[in-house]
Protein backbone atom coordinates (compact mmCIF):
# COMPACT_ATOMS: atom_id res chain seq x y z
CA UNK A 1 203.75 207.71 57.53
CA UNK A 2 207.04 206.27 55.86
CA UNK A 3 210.04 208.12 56.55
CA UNK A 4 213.39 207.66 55.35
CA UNK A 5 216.79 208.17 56.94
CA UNK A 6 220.33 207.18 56.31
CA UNK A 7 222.42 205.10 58.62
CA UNK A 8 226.28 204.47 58.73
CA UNK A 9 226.83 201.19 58.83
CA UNK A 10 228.00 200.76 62.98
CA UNK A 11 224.08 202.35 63.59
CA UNK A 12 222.83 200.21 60.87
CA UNK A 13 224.06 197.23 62.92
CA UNK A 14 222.71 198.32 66.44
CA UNK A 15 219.62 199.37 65.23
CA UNK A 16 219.43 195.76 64.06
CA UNK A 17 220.84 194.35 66.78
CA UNK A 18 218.53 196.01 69.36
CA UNK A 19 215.79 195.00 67.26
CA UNK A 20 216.64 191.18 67.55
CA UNK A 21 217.42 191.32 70.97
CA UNK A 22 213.84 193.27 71.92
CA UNK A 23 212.17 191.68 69.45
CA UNK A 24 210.54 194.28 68.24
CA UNK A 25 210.62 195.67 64.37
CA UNK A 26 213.85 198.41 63.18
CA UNK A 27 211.01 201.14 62.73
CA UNK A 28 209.81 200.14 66.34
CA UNK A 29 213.45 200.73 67.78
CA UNK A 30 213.61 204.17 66.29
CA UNK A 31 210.05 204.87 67.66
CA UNK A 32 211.23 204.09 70.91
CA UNK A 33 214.64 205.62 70.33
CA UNK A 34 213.06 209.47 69.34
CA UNK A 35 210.57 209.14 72.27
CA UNK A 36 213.00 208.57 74.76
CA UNK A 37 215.23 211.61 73.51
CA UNK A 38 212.07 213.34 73.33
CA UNK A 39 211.20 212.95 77.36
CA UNK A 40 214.81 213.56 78.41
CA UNK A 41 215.85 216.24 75.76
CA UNK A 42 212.35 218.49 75.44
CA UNK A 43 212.61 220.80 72.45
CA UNK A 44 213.27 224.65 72.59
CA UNK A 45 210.15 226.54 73.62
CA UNK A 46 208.53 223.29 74.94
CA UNK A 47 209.84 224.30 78.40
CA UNK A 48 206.99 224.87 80.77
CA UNK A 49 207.91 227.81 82.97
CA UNK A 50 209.25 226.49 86.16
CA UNK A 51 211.94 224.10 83.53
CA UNK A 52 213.10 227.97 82.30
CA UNK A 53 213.58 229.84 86.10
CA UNK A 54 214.49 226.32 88.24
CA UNK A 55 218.08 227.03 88.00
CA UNK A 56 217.53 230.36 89.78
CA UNK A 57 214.81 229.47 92.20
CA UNK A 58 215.50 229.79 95.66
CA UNK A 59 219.06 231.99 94.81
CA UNK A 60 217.56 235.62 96.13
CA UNK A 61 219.28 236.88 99.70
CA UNK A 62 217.89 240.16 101.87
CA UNK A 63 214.21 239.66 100.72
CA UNK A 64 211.55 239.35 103.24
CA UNK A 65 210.95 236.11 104.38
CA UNK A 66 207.16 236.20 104.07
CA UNK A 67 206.77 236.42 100.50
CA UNK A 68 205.05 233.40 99.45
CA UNK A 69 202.89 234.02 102.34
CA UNK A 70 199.35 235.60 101.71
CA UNK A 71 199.78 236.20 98.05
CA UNK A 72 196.15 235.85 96.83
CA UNK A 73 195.62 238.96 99.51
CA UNK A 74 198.70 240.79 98.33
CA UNK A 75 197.46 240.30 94.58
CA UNK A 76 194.21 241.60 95.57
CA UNK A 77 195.34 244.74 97.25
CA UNK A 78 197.70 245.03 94.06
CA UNK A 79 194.91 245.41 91.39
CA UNK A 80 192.60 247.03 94.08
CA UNK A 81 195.78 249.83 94.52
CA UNK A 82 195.87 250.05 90.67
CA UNK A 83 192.15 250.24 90.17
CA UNK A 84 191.69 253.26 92.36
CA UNK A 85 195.36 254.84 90.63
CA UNK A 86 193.36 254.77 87.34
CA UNK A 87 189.84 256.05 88.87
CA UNK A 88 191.55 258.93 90.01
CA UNK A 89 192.76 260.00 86.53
């Protein structure tokens, strides 16, 4: 795909520049340059969910200490407790 852009000329010259010096094609520079910014800059909405909640992880006080213990159990008596809630109905 061909895709145009417009440089100043001081980006003009480094694009050149790191082209010589890598030896590697302008176009391949830019390839390089977006998939970089791509890994270390991820898009809006691209976030998987532990990039969204890591800042907060770990920041809760007073809960019980055991909560990351027997959860597959503690999910099961959850939908088990919610199944017979809705049989009784």
């Amino acid at each position: 795909m061909t895709f145009s852009v417009r440089l100043d000329d001081d980006t003009r010259r480094l694009v050149s520049r790191l082209a010589r010096a890598h030896r590697v094609s302008r176009s391949e520079v830019v390839r390089r340059a977006i998939r970089r910014m791509a890994k270390e800059e991820p898009v809006a909405g691209e976030f998987n969910l532990y990039e969204r909640i890591k800042d907060v992880i770990g920041i809760a006080h007073g809960l019980p200490p055991d909560l990351s213990e027997r959860t597959g159990e503690t999910f099961h008596q959850i939908v088990l407790d919610k199944h017979r809630r809705r049989q009784k109905r």
